[in-house]
Protein backbone atom coordinates (compact mmCIF):
# COMPACT_ATOMS: atom_id res chain seq x y z
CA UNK A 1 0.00 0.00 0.00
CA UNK A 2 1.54 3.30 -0.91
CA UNK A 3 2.19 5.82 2.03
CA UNK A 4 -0.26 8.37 0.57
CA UNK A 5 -3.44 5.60 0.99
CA UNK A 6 -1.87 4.03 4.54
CA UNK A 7 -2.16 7.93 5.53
CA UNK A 8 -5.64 8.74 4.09
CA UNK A 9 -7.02 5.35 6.06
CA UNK A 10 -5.23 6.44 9.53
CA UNK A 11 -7.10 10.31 8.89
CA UNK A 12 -10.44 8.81 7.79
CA UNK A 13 -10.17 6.29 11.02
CA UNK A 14 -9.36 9.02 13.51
CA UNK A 15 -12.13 11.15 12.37
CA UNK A 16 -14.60 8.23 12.71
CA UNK A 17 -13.35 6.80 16.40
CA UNK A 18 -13.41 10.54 17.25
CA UNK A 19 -17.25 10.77 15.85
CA UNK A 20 -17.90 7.70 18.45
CA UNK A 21 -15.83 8.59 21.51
CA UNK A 22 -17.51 11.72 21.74
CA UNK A 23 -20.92 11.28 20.19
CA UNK A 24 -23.41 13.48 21.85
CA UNK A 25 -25.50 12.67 25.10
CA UNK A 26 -28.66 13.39 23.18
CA UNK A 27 -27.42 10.60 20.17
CA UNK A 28 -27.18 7.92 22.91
CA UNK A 29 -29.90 8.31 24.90
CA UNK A 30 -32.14 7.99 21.34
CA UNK A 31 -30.09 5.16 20.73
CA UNK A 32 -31.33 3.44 23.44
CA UNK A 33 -34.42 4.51 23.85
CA UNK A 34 -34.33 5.88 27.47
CA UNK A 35 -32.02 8.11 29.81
CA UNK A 36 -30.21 6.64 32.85
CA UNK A 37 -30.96 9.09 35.67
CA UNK A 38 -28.46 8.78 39.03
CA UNK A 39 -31.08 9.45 41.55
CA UNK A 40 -31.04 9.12 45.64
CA UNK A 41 -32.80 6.27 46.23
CA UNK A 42 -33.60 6.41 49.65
CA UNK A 43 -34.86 9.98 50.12
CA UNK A 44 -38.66 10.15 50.64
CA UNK A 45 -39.98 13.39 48.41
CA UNK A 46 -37.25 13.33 46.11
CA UNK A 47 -35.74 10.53 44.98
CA UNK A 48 -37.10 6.99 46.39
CA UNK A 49 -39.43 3.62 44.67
CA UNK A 50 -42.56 3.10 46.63
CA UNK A 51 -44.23 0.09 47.97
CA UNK A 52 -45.35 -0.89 44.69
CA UNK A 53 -41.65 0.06 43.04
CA UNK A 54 -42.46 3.33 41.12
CA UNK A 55 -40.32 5.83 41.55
CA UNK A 56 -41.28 9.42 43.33
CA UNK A 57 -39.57 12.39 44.34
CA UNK A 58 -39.13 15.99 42.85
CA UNK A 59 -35.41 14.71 41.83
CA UNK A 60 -37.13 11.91 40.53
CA UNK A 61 -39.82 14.30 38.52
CA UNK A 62 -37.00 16.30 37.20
CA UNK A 63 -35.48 13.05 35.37
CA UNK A 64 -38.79 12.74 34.00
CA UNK A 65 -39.24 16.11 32.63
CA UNK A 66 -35.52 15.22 31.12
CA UNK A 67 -37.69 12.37 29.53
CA UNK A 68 -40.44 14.04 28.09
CA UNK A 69 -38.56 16.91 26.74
CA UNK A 70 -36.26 14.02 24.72
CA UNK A 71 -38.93 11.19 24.12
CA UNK A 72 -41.71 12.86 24.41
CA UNK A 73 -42.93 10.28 27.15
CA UNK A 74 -41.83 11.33 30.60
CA UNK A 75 -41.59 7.78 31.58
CA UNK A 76 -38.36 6.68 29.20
CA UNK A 77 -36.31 7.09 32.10
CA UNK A 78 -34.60 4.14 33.86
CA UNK A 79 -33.00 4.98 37.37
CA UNK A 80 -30.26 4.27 39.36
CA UNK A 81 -29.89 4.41 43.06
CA UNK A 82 -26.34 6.05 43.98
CA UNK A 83 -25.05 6.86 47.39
CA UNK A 84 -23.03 10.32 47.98
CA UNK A 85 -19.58 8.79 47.32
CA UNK A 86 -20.83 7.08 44.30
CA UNK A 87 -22.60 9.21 42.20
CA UNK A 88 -20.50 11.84 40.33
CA UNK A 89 -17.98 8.95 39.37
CA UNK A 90 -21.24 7.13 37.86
CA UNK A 91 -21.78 10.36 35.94
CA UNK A 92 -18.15 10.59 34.85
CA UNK A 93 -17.86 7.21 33.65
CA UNK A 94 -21.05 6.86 31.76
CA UNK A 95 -22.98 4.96 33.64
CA UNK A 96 -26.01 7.24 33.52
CA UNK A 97 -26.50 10.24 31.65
CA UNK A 98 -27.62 12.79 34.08
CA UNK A 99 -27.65 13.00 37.56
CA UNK A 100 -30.47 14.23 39.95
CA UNK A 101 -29.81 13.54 43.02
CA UNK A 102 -30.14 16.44 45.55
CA UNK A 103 -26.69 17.58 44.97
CA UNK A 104 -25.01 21.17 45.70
CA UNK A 105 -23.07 22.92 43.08
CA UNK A 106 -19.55 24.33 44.10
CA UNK A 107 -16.77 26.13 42.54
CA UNK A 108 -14.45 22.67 43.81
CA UNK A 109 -17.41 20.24 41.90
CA UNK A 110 -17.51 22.56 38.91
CA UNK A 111 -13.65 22.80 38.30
CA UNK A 112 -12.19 19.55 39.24
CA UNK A 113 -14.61 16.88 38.36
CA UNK A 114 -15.23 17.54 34.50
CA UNK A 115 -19.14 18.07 35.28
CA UNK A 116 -21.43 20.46 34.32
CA UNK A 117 -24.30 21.59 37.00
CA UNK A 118 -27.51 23.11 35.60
CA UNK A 119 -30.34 25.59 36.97
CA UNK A 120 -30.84 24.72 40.64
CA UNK A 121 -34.01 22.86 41.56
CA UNK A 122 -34.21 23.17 44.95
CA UNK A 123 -32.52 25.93 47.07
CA UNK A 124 -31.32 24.37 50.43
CA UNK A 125 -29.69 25.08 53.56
CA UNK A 126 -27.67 22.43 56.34
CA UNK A 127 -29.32 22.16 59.51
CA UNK A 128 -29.87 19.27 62.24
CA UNK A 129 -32.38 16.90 63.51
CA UNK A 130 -32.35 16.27 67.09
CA UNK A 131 -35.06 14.11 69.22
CA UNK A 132 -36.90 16.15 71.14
CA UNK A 133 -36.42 14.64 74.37
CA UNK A 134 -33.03 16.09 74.27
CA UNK A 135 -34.32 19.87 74.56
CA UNK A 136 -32.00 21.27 72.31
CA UNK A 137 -33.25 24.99 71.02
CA UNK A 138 -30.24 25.47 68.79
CA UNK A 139 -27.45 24.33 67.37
CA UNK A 140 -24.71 26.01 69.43
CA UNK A 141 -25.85 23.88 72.19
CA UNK A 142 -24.46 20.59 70.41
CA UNK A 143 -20.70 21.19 71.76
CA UNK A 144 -19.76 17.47 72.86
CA UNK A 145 -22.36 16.14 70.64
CA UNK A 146 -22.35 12.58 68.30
CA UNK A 147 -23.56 13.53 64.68
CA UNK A 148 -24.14 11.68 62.12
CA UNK A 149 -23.08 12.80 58.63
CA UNK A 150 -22.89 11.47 55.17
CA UNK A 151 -19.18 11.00 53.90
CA UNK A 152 -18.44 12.74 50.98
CA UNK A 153 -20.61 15.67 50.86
CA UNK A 154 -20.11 19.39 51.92
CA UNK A 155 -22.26 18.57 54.56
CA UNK A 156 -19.32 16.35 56.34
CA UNK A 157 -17.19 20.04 55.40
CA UNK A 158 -19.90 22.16 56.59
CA UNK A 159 -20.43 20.39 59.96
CA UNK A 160 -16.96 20.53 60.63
CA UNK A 161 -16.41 24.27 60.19
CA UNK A 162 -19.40 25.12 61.58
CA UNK A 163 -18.62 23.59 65.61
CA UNK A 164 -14.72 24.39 64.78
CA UNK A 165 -16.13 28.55 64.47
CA UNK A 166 -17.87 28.15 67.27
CA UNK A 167 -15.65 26.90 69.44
CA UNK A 168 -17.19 23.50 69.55
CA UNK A 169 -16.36 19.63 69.86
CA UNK A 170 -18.36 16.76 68.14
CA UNK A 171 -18.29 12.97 67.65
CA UNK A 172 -18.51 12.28 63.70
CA UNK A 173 -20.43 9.12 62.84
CA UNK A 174 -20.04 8.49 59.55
CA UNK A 175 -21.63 6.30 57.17
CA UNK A 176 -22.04 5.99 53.92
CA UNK A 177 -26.02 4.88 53.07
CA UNK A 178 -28.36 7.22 53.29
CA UNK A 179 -30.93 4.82 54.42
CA UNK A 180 -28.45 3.25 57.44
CA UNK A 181 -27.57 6.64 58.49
CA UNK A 182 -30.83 7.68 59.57
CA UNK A 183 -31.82 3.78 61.24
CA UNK A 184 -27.96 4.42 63.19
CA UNK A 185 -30.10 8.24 64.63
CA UNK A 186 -33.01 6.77 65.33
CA UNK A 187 -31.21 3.82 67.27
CA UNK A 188 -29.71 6.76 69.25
CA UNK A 189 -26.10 6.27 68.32
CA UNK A 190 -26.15 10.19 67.38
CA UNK A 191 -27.26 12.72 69.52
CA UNK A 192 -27.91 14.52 65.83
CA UNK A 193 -28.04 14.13 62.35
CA UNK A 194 -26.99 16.71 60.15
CA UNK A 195 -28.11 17.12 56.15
CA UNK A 196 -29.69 19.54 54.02
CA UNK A 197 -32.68 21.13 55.67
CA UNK A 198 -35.07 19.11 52.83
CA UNK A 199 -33.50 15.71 53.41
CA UNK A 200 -34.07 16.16 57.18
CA UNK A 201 -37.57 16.94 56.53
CA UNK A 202 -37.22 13.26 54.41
CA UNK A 203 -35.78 11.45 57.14
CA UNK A 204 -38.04 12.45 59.81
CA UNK A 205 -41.25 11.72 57.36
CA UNK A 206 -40.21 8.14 57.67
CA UNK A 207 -39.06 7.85 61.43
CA UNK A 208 -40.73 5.23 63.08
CA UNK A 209 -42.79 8.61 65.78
CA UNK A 210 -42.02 11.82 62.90
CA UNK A 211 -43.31 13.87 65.85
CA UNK A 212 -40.39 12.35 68.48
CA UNK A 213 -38.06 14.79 66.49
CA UNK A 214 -37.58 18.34 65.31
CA UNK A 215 -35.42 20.41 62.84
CA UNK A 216 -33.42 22.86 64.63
CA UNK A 217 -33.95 26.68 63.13
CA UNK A 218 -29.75 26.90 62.49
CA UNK A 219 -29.33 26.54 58.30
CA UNK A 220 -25.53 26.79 58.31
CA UNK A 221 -24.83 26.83 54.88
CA UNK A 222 -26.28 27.63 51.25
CA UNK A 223 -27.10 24.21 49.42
CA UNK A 224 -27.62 24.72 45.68
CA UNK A 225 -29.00 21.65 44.44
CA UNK A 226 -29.17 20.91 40.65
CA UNK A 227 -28.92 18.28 38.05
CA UNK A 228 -25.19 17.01 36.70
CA UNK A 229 -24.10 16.38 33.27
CA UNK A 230 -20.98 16.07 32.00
CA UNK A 231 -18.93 18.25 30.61
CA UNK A 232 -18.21 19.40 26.91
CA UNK A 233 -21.51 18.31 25.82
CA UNK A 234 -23.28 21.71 25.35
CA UNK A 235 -26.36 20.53 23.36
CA UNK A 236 -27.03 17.85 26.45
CA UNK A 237 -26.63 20.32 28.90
CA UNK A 238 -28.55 23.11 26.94
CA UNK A 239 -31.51 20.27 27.00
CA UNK A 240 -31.14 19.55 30.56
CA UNK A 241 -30.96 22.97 31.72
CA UNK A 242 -34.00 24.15 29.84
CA UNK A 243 -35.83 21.58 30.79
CA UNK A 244 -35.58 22.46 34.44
CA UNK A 245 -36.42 26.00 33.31
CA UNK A 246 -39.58 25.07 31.19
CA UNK A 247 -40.81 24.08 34.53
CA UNK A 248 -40.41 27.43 36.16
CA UNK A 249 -41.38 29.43 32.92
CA UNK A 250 -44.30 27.83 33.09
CA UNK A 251 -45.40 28.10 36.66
CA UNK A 252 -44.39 31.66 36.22
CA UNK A 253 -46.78 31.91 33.03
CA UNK A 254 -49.28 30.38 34.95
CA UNK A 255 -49.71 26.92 32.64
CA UNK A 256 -50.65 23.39 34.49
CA UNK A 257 -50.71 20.78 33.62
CA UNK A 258 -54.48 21.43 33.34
CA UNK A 259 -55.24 24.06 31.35
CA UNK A 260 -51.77 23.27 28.89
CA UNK A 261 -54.07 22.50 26.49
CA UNK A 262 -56.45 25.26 26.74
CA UNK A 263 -53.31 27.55 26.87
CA UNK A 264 -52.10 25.94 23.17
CA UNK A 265 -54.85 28.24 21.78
CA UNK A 266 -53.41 31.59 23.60
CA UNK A 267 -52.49 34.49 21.29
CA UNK A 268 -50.18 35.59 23.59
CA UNK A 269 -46.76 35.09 21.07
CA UNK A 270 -44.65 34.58 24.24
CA UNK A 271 -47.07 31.68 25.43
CA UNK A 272 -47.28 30.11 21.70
CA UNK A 273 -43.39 30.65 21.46
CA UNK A 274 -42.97 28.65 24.57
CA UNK A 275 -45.17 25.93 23.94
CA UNK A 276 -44.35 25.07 20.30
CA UNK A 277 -47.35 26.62 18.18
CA UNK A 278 -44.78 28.61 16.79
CA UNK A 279 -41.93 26.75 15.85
CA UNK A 280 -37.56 27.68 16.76
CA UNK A 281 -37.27 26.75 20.63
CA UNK A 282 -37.06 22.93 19.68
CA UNK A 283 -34.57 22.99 16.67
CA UNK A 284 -32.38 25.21 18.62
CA UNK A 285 -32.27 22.27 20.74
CA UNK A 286 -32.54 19.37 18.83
CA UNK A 287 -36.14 18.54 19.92
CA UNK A 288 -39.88 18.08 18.46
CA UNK A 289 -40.93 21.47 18.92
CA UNK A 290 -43.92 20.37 21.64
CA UNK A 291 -41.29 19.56 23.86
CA UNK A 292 -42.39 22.05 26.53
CA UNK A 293 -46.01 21.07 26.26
CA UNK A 294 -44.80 17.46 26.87
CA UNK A 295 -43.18 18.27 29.68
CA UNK A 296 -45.75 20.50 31.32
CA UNK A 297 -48.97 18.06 29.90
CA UNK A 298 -46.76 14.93 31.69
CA UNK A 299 -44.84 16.19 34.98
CA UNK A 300 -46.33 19.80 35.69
CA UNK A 301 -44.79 22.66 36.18
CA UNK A 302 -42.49 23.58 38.96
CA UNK A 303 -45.19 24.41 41.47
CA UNK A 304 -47.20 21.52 41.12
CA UNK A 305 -43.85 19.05 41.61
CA UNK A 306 -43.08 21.26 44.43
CA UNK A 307 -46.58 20.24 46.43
CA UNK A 308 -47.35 16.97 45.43
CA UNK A 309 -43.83 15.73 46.38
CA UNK A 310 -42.66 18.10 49.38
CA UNK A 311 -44.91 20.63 49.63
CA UNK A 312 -47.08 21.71 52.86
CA UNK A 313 -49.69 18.61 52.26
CA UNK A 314 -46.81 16.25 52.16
CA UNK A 315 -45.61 14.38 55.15
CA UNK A 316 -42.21 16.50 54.61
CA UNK A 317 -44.73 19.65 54.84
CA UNK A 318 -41.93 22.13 53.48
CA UNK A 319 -42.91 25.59 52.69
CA UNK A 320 -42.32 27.11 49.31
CA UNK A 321 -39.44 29.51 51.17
CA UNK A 322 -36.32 30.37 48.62
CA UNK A 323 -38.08 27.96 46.31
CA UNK A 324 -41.13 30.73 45.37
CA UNK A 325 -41.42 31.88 42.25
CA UNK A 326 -39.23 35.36 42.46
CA UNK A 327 -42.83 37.05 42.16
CA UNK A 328 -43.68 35.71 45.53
CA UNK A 329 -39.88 36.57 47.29
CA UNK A 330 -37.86 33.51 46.24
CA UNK A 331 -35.43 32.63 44.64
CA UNK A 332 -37.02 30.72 41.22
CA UNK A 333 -36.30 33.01 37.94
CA UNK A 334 -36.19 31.47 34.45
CA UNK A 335 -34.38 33.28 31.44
CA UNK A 336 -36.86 34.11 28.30
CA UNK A 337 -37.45 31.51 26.17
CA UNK A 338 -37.23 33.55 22.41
């Protein structure tokens, strides 16, 4: 073979491995028909199966906006349960495609891991579950105290600076489930148990007497939670992101999942625009161009995942707080869809 020809095959070949070692996100997921969500797993009102194995949570919901945005059917989404040491090297290595699983964006996360997080959605803080029989009012009077705390995480960071500032001792017990963490509290080998504010709400839902404990009022940090992706894929992070944001939009535009349909026939352009009568949101993405109504008709908008999964009438009965609308004094803003 003459040099020219052996050269010409070696180009062709490296531009077709390259084509498959970094094929897009959106490409595979088609491929197989589904997206692999890393989810919690054992967080009741975010990410967790119930008795009869479907899966529920407003992490969970998120995935399956992800779904319907893509598919077009919210349910394409296959999960997998990861703990807090597990899940970003699932993500990194291709095991699932996105992850949404109550986890906080930070400058050391965005910089050294070769992720990508998205629009937060759920604004948290750290705080502590005590049982009440202890008579703890606050946090700075836990000096000398046994917590227990998720390896890992910023909360095992956050727990740490917080009693060092203070001029406080405590007694880490650390394990890695989720699940055994809160059974080793509510044996009593902690005198606390420290998480964001929302999983604590979670944990207690599920204690064997919910009312034998209470949240302290100390949030010590600022938990942005939001969905993963990896980096260098802009298109599947475009898609992830603005599906999060569809759900906001359209809470903020005042479409359910109820009147969608009704709403299809505004003549508001910035309503039709959004929901796909007129056409441009979905090529810019690479989706069918009802990909918000699909979303919206399917999972809701933000508000309603909010209540049905965590919200007041829940057994977590969280308050809408930093996670309002920005109308209403929180912290929920979505950029124009145009």
């Amino acid at each position: 073979m003459k040099p020219f020809k052996l050269c010409a095959l070696i180009v062709v070949a490296g531009f077709i491995f390259s084509g498959m070692a970094f094929a897009g996100t959106l490409d595979d997921v088609k491929a197989k028909g589904f997206i692999q969500a890393g989810v919690n797993g054992d967080l009741f009102g975010f990410g967790k199966p119930d008795e009869k194995g479907v899966w529920k949570g407003l992490d969970v919901d998120t995935a399956r906006a992800i779904a319907a945005a893509v598919f077009g059917d919210a349910d394409k989404v296959k999960y997998t349960p990861l703990t807090a040491k597990t899940r970003f090297t699932a993500l990194q290595s291709g095991e699932i495609d996105v992850l949404t699983r109550n986890c906080t964006q930070t400058l050391g996360r965005d910089t050294a891991l070769g992720l990508d997080f998205v629009q937060v959605n759920y604004y948290d803080g750290q705080g502590f579950l005590v049982p009440k029989k202890l008579g703890i009012k606050s946090a700075k009077e836990l000096d000398g105290a046994s917590v227990c705390v998720l390896p890992g995480t910023t909360t095992e960071m956050n727990v740490a600076d917080f009693f060092r500032a203070n001029g406080m001792k405590m007694k880490p017990v650390v394990i890695e489930s989720t699940a055994e963490l809160a059974k080793a509290f509510f044996a009593g080998r902690c005198d606390t148990l420290t998480s964001d504010a929302s999983q604590l709400a979670g944990t207690r839902a599920v204690a064997p007497n919910p009312e034998d404990y209470i949240i302290l009022p100390d949030i010590i940090s600022k938990e942005p939670l939001a969905p993963v992706v990896r980096h260098g894929d802009n298109q599947w992070k475009d898609i992830v992101n603005y599906s999060v944001l569809a759900l906001i939009n359209a809470e903020e535009m005042g479409i359910t999942s109820k009147n969608v349909d009704e709403m299809l026939k505004s003549k508001n352009p910035k309503i039709k625009r959004f929901l796909g009568v007129t056409a441009g949101n979905g090529k810019a993405l690479g989706l069918d161009e009802k990909w918000v109504y699909n979303i919206i008709k399917q999972v809701g908008n933000y508000g309603e995942i909010f209540e049905r999964n965590v919200g007041v009438n829940t057994p977590l009965g969280l308050e809408r707080g930093l996670n309002a609308l920005w109308t209403n004094g929180g912290l929920l803003y979505s950029a124009p869809f145009k």
